[in-house]
Protein backbone atom coordinates (compact mmCIF):
# COMPACT_ATOMS: atom_id res chain seq x y z
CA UNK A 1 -4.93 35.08 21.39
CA UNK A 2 -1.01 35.36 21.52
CA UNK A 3 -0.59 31.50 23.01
CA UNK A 4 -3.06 30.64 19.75
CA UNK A 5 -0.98 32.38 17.00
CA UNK A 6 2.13 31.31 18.79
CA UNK A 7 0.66 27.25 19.01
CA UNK A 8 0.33 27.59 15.28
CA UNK A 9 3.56 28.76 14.40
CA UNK A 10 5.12 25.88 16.68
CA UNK A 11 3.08 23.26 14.48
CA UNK A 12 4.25 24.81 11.67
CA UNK A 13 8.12 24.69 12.35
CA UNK A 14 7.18 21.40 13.81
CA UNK A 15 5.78 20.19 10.14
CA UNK A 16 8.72 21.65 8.19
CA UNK A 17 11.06 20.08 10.72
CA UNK A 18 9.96 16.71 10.23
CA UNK A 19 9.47 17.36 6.64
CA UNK A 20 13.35 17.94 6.30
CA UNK A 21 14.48 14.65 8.89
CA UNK A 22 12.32 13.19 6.21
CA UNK A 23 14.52 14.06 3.66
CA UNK A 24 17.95 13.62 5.36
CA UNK A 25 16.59 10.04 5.68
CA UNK A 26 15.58 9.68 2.22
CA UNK A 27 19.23 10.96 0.79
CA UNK A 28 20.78 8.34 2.86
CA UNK A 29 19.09 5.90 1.13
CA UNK A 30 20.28 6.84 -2.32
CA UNK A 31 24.07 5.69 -2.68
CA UNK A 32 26.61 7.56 -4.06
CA UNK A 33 29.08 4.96 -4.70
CA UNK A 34 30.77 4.46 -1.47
CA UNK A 35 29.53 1.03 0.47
CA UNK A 36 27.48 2.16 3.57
CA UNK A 37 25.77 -0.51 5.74
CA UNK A 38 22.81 1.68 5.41
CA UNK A 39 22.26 0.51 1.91
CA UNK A 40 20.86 -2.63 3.46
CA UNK A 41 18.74 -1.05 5.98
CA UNK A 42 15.46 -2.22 3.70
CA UNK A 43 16.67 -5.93 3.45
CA UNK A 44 13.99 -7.97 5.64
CA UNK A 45 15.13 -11.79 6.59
CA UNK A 46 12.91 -14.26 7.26
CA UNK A 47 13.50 -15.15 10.51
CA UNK A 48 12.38 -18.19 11.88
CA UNK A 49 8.79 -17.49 10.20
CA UNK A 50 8.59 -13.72 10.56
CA UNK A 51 10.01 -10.84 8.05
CA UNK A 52 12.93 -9.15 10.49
CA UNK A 53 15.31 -6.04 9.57
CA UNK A 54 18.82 -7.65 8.37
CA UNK A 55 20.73 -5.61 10.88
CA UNK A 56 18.71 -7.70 14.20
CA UNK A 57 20.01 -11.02 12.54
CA UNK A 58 23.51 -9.62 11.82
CA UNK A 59 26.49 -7.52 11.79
CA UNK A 60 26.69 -5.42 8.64
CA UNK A 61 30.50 -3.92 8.22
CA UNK A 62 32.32 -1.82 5.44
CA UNK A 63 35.96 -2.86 5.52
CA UNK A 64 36.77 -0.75 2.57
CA UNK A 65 34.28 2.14 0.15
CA UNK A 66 33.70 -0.49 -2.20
CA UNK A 67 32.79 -3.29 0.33
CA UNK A 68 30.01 -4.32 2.38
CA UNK A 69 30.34 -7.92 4.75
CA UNK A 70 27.44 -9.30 6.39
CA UNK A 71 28.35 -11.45 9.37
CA UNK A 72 25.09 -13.38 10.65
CA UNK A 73 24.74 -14.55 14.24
CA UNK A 74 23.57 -17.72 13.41
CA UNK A 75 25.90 -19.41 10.27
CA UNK A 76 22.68 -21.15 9.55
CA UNK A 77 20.87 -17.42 8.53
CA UNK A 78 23.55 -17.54 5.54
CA UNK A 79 21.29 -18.73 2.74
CA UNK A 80 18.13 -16.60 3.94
CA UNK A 81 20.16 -13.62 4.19
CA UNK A 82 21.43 -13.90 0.75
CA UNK A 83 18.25 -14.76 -0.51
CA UNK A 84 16.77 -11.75 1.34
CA UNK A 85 19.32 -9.24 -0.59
CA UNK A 86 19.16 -10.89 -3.67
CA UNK A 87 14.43 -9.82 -3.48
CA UNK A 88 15.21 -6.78 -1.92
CA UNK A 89 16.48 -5.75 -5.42
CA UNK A 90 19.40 -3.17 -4.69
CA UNK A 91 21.41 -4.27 -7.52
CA UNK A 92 23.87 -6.52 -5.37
CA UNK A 93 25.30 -9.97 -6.11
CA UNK A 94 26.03 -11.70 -2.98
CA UNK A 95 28.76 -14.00 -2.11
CA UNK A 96 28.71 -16.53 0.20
CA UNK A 97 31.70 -17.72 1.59
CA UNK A 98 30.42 -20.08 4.38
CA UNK A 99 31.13 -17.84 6.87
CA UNK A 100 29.91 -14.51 6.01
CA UNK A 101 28.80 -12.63 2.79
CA UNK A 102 30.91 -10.64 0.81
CA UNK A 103 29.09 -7.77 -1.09
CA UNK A 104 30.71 -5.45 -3.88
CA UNK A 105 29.71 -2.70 -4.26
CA UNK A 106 30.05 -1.70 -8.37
CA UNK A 107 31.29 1.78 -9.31
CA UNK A 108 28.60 4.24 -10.62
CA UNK A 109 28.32 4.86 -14.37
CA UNK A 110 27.94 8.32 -15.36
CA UNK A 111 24.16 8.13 -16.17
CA UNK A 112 23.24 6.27 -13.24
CA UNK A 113 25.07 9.01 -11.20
CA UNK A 114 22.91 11.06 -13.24
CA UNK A 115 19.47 9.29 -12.09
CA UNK A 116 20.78 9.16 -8.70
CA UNK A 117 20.84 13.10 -8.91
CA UNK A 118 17.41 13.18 -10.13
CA UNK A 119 16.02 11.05 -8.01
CA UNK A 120 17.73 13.24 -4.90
CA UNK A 121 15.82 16.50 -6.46
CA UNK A 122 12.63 14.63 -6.33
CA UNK A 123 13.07 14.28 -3.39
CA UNK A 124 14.09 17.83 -2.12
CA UNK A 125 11.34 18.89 -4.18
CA UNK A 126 8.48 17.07 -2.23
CA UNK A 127 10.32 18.11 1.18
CA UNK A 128 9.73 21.95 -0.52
CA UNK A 129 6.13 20.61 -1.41
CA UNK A 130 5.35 19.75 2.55
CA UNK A 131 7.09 22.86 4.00
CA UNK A 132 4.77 24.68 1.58
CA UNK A 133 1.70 23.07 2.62
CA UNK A 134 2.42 23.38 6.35
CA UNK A 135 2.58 27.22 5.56
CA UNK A 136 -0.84 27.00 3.61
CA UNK A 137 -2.61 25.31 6.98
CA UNK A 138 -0.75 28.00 9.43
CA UNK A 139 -1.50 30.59 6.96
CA UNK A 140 -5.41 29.53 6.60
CA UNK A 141 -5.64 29.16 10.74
CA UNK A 142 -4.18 32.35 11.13
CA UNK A 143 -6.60 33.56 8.78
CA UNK A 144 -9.35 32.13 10.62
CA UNK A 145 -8.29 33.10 13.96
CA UNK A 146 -9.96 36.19 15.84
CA UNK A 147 -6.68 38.37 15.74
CA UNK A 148 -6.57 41.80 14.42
CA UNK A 149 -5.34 41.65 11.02
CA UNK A 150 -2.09 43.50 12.12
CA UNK A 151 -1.73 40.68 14.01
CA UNK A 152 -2.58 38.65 11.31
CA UNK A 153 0.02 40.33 8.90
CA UNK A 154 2.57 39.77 11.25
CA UNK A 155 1.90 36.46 12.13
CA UNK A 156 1.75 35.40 8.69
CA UNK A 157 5.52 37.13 7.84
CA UNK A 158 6.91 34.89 10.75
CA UNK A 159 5.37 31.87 8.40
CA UNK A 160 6.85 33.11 5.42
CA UNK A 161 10.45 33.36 7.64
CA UNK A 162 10.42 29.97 8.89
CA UNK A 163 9.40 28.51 4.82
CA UNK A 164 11.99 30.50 3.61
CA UNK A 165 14.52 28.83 6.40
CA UNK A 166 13.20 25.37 5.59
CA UNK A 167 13.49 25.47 1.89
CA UNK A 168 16.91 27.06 2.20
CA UNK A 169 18.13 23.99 4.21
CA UNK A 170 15.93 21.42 1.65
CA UNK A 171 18.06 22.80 -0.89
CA UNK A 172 21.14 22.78 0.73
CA UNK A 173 20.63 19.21 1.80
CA UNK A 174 20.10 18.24 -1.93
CA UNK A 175 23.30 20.52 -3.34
CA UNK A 176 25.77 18.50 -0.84
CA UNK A 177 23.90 15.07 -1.70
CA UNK A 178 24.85 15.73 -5.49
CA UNK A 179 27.88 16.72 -5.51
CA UNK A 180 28.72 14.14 -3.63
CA UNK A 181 26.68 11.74 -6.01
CA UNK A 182 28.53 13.48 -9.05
CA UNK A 183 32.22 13.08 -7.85
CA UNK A 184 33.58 10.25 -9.24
């Protein structure tokens, strides 16, 4: 009975865990201005027939925080790569200087800092919304379990612990992630 309750409270963590890597990986992809070589992690090349991640086909540096260079392996990659930023959308205008390309990064205007922001809440909202729901399914198997409903109670406070731990570091996550989106 014990191992049981204790099983579900592992998956639980386990759920809320993942639920805030999920997050820390979604507010790296929302730029706050400075270049990061993570901003191109969703460029895919075509390489040599087959869609491949940007960073397998080249080196992708930040000399400076409004900078990003893109140094292929092969000088013949050049055009794709620039063609594969250019699809992939991010709001970048690529130069090619025959050896490598040169991306600038522009400053943020206030209301797209502003979007930015909201966008980051939307998405420390729905790592709040799985935390929740990983609570709900421990909550409703503790429920159905065969312990005493002291047991139960008690079980079900740990829950409530570990949610109020997870959101707590959701929202943390999203307070540093806009002020660092807000400072200009």
């Amino acid at each position: 009975m014990e191992e049981e309750m204790k099983f579900i409270v592992d998956a639980a963590k386990e759920s809320m865990e993942s639920a805030i890597q999920h997050l820390e990986k979604e507010m790296l992809n929302i730029r706050a201005g400075k270049a990061n070589p993570i901003m191109l992690s969703g460029v895919k090349v075509d390489y040599y027939g087959s869609p491949t991640p940007l960073s397998q086909v080249a080196n992708i540096n930040s000399p400076d925080g409004r900078t990003l260079t893109v140094q292929p392996w092969e000088k013949s990659m050049l055009a794709d790569i620039e063609k594969a930023i250019l699809i992939a959308n991010l709001g970048f205008n690529p130069m090619n200087n025959g050896e490598s390309i040169i991306i600038n990064i522009p400053a943020l205007t206030e209301e797209r800092r502003k979007e930015l922001a909201k966008l980051a809440k939307a998405e420390s909202e729905n790592a709040k919304i799985s935390i929740r729901t990983a609570r709900k399914d421990a909550n409703t198997e503790i429920k159905n379990s065969e312990a005493s409903e002291d047991v139960q109670k008690n079980y079900e406070i740990d829950i409530q612990n570990l949610t109020d731990q997870y959101i707590t570091r959701a929202e943390q996550i999203f307070s540093l992630k806009e002020k660092e989106i807000l400072t200009v």
